[in-house]
N, C-alpha and C. Protein backbone atom coordinates (compact mmCIF):
# COMPACT_ATOMS: atom_id res chain seq x y z
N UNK A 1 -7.94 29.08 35.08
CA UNK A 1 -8.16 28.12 34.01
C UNK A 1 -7.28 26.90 34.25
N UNK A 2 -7.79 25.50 34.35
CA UNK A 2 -6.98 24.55 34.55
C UNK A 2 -7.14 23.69 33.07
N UNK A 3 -6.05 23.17 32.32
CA UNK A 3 -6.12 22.55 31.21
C UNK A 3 -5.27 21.04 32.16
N UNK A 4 -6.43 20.42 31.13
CA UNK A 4 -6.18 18.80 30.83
C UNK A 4 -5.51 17.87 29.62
N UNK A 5 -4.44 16.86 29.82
CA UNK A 5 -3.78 16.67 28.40
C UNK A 5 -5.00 15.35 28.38
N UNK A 6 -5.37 15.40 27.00
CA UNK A 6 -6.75 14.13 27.11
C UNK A 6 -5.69 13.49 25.95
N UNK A 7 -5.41 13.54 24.78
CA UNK A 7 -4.64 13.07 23.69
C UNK A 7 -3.38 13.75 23.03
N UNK A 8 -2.72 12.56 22.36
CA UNK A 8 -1.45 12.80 21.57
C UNK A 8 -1.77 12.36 20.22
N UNK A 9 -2.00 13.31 19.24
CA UNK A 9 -2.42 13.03 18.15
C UNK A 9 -1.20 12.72 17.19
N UNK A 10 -1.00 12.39 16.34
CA UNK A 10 0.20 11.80 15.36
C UNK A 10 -0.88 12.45 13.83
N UNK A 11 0.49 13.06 13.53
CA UNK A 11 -0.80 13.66 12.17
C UNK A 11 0.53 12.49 10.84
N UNK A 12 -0.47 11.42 10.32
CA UNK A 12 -0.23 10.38 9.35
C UNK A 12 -0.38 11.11 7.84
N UNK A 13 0.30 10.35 7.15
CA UNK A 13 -0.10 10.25 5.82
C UNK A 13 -0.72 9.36 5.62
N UNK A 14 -0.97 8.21 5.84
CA UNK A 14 -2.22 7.61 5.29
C UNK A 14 -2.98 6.74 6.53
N UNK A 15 -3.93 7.44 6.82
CA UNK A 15 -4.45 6.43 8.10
C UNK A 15 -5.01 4.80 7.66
N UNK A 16 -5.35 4.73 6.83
CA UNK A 16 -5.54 3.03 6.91
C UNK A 16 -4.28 2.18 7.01
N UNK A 17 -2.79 2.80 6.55
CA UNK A 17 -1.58 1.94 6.92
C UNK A 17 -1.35 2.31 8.16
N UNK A 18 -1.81 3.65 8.85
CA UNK A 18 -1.76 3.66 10.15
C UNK A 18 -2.24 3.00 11.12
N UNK A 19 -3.76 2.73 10.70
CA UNK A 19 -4.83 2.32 12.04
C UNK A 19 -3.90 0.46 11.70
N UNK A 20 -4.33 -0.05 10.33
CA UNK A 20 -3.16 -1.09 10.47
C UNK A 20 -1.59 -1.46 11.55
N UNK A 21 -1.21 -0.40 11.20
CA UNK A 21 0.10 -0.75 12.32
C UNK A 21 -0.32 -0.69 13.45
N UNK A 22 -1.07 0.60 14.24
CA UNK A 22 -1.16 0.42 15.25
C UNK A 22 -2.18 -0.21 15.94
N UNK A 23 -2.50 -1.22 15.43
CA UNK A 23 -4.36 -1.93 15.50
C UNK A 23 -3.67 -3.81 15.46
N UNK A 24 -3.14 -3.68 14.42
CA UNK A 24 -2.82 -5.15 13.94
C UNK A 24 -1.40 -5.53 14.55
N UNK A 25 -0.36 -4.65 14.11
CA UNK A 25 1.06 -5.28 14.79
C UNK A 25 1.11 -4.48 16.30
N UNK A 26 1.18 -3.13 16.89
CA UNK A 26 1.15 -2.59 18.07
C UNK A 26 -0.03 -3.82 19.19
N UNK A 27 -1.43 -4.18 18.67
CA UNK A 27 -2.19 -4.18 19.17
C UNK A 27 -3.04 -3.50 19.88
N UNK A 28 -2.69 -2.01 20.01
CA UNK A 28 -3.69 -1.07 20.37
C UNK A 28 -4.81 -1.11 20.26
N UNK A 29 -5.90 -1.24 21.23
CA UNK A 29 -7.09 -1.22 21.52
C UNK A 29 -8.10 -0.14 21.12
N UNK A 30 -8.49 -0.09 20.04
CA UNK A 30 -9.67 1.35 19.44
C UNK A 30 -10.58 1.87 20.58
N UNK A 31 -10.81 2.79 20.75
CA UNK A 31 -11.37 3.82 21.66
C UNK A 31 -12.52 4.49 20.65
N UNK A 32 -12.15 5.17 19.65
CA UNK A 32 -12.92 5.59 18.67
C UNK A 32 -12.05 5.42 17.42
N UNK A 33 -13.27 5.75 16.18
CA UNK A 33 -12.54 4.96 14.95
C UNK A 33 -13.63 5.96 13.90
N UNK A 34 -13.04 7.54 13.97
CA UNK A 34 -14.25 8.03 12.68
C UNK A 34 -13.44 8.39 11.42
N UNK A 35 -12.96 7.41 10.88
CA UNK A 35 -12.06 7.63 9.71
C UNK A 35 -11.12 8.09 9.25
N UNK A 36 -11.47 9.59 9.86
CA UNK A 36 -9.59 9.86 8.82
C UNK A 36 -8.91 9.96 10.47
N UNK A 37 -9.50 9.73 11.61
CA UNK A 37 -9.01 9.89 12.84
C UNK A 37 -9.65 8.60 13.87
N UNK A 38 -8.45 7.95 14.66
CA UNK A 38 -8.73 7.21 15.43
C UNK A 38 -8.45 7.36 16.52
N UNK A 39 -8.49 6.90 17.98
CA UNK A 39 -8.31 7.41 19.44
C UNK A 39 -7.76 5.93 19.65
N UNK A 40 -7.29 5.52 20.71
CA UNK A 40 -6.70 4.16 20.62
C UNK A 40 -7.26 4.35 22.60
N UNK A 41 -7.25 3.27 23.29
CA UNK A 41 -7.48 3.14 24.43
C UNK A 41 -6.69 4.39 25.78
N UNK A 42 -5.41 4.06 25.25
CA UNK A 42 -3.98 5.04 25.80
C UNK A 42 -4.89 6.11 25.64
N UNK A 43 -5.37 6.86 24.66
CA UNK A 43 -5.25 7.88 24.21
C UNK A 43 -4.29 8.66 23.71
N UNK A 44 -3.53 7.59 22.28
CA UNK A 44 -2.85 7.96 21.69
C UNK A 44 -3.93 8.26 19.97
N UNK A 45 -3.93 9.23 19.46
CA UNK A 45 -4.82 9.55 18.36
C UNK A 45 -3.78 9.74 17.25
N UNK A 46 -4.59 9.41 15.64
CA UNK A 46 -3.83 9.12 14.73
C UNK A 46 -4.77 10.39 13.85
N UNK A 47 -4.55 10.95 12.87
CA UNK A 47 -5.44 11.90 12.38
C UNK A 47 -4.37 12.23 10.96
N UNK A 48 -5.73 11.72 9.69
CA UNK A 48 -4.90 12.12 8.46
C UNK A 48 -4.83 13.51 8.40
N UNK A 49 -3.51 13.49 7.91
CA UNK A 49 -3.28 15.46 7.90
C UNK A 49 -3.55 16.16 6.95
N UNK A 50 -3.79 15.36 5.52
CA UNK A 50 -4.69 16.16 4.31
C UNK A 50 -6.51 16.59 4.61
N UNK A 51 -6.68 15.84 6.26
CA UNK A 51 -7.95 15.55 6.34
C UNK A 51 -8.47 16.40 7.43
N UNK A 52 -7.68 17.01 8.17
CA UNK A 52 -7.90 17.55 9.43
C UNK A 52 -8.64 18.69 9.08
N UNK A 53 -9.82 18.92 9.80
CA UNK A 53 -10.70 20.15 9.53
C UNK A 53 -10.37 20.99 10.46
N UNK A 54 -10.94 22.21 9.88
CA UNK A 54 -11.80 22.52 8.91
C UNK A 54 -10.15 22.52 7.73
N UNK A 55 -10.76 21.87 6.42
CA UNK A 55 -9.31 21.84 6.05
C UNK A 55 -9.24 23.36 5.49
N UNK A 56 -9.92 24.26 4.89
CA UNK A 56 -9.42 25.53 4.56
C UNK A 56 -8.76 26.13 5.45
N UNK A 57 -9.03 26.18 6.66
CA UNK A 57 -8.31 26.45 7.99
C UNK A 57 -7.12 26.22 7.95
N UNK A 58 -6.81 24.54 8.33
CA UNK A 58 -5.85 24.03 8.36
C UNK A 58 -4.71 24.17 7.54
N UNK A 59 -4.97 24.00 7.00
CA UNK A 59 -3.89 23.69 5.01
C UNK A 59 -2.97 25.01 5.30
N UNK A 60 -3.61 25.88 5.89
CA UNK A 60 -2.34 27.39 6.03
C UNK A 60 -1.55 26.90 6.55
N UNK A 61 -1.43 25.95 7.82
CA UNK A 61 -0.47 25.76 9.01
C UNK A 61 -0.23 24.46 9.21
N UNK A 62 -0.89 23.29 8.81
CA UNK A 62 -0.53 21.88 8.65
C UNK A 62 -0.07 21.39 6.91
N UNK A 63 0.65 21.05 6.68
CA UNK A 63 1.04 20.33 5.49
C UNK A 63 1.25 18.85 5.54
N UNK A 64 1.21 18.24 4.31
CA UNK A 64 1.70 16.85 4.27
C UNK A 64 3.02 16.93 4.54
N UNK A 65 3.55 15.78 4.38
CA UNK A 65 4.88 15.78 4.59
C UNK A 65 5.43 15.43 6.03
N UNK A 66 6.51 16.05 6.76
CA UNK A 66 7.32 15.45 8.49
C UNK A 66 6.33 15.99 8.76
N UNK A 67 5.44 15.75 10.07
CA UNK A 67 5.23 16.18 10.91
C UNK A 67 6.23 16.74 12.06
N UNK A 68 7.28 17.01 12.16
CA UNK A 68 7.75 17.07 14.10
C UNK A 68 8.21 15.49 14.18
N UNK A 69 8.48 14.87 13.21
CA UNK A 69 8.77 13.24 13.48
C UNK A 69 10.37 13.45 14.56
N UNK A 70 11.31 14.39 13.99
CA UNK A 70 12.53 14.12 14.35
C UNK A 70 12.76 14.39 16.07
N UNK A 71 11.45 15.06 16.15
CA UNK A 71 11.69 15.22 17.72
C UNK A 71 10.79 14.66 18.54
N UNK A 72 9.57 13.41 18.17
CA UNK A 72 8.51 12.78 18.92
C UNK A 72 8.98 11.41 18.88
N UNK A 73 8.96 10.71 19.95
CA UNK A 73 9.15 9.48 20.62
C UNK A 73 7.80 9.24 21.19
N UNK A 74 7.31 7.92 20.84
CA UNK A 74 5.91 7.26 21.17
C UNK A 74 6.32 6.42 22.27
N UNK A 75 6.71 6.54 23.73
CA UNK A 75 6.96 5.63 24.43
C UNK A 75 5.53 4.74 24.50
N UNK A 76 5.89 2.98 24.73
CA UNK A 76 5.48 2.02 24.66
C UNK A 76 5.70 1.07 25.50
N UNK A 77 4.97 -0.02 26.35
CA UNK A 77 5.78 -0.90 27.12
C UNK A 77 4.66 -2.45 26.56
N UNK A 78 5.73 -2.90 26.92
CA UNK A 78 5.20 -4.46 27.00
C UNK A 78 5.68 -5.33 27.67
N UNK A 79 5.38 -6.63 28.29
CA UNK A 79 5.46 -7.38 29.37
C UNK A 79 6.20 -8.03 29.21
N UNK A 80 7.11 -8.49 27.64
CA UNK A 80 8.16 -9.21 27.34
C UNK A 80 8.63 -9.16 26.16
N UNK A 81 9.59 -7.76 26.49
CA UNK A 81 10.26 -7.18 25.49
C UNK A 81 11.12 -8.36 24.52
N UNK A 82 11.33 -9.05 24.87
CA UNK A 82 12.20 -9.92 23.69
C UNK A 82 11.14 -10.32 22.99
N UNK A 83 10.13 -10.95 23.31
CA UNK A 83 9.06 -11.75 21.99
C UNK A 83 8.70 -10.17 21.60
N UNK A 84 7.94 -9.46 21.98
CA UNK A 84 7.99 -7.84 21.28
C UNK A 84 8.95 -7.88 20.15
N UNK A 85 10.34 -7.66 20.23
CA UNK A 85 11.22 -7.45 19.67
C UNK A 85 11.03 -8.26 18.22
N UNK A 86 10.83 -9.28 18.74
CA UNK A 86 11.22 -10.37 17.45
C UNK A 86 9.93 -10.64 16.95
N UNK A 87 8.49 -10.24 17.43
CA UNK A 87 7.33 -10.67 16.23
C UNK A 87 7.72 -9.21 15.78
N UNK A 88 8.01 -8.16 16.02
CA UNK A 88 7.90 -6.80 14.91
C UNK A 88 8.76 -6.78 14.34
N UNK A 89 10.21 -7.63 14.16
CA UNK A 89 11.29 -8.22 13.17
C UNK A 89 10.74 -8.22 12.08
N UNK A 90 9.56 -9.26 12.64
CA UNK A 90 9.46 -10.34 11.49
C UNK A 90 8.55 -10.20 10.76
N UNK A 91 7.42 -8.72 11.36
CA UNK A 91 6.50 -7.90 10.53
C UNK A 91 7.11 -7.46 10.05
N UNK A 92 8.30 -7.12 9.80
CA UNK A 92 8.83 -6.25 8.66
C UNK A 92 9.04 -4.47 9.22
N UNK A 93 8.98 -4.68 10.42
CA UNK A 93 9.05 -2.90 11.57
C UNK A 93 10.53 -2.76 11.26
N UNK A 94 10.11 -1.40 11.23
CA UNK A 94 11.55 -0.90 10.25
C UNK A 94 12.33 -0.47 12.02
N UNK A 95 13.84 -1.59 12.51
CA UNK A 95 14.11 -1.33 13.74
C UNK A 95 15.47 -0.57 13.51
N UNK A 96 15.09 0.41 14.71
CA UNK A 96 16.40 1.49 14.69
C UNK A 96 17.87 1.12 15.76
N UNK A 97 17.38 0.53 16.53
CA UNK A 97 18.20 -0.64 17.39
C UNK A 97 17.71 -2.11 17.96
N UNK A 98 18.60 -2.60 18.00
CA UNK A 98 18.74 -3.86 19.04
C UNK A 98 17.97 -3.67 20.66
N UNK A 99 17.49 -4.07 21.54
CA UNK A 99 17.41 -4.41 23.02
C UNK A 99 18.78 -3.91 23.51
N UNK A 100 18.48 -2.87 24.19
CA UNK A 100 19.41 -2.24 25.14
C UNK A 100 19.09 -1.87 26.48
N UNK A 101 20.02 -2.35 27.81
CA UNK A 101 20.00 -1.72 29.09
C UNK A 101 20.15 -0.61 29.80
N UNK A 102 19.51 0.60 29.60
CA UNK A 102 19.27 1.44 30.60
C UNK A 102 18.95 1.25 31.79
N UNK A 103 20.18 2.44 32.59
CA UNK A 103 19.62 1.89 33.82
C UNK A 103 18.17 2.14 34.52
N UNK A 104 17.49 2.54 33.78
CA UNK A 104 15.82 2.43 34.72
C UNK A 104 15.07 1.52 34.07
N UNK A 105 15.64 0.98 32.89
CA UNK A 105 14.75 -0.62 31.97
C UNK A 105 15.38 -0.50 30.72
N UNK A 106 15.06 -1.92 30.33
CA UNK A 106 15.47 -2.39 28.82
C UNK A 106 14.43 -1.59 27.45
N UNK A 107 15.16 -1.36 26.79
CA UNK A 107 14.10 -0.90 25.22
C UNK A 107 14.52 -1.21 24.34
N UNK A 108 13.95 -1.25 23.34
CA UNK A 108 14.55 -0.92 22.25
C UNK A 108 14.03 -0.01 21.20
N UNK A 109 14.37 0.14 19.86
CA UNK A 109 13.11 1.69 19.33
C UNK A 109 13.15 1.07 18.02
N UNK A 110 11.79 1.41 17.42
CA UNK A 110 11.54 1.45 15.73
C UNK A 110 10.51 2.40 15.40
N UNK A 111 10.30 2.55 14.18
CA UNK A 111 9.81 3.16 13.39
C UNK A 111 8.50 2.59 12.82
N UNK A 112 7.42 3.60 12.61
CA UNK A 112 5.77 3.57 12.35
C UNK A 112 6.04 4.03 11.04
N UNK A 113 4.81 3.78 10.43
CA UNK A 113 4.91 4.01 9.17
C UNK A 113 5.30 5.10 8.60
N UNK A 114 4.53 6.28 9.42
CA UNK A 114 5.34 7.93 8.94
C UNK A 114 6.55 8.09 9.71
N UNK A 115 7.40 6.75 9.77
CA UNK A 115 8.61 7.32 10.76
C UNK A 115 8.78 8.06 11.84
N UNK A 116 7.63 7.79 12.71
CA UNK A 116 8.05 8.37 14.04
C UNK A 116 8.85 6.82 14.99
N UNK A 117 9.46 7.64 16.04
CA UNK A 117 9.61 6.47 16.87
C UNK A 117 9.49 6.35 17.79
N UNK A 118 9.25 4.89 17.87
CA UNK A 118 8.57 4.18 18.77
C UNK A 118 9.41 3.78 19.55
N UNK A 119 9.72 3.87 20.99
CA UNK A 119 10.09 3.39 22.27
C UNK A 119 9.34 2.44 22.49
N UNK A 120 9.77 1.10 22.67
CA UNK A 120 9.45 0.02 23.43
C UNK A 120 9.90 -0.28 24.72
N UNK A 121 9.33 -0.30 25.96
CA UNK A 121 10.21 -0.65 27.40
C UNK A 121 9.36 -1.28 27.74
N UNK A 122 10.61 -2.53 29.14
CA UNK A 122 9.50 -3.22 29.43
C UNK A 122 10.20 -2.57 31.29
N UNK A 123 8.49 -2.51 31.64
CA UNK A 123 8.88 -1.94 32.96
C UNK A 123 9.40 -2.92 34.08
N UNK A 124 9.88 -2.81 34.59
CA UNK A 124 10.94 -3.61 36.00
C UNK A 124 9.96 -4.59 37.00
């Protein structure tokens, strides 16, 4: 049996402030878009978690509330991390640091609406 990773789903509390962030300020490119779940180009997927079917199923073992936030990092890159930095300032992106040098590239990190975070790097 050989398995394939096709998506990284993010289970939201509310996908329309989701597909918003990651549509309007990220700029992520839609792939698919069937409502309470979106696919983004990456194949990064957003999926409301009151919504996930079959929900009688679900509801035993998914709840509202954290997902796994404290331990998922959304790495991200863009071509010029400083303007990055400073239009999601000024959207109001809730930032957890400043632009910092690692030695394999610069990042910096913030926060999505259900508080996961987001890694920004820009590659070398």
């Amino acid at each position: 049996m050989q398995l394939k990773q096709i998506d990284t789903i993010l289970m939201v509390q509310n996908i329309d402030v989701s597909k918003r962030f990651y549509s309007e300020i990220l700029k992520l490119e839609n792939l698919h878009d069937w409502g309470a779940m979106v696919v983004y180009k990456d194949r990064l997927a957003l999926h409301q978690v009151d919504l996930l079917q079959p929900i009688e199923e679900t509801g035993n073992f998914v709840q509202a509330g954290v997902q796994g936030r404290a331990n998922v990092v959304i790495y991200l890159q863009s071509d010029n991390l400083d303007d990055c930095f400073t239009f999601m300032k000024s959207a109001g992106v809730s930032i957890v640091h400043e632009i910092i040098t690692l030695p394999w590239e610069r990042i910096f990190r913030a926060y999505d609406p259900d508080g996961y975070v987001l890694e920004i790097g820009e590659p070398h």
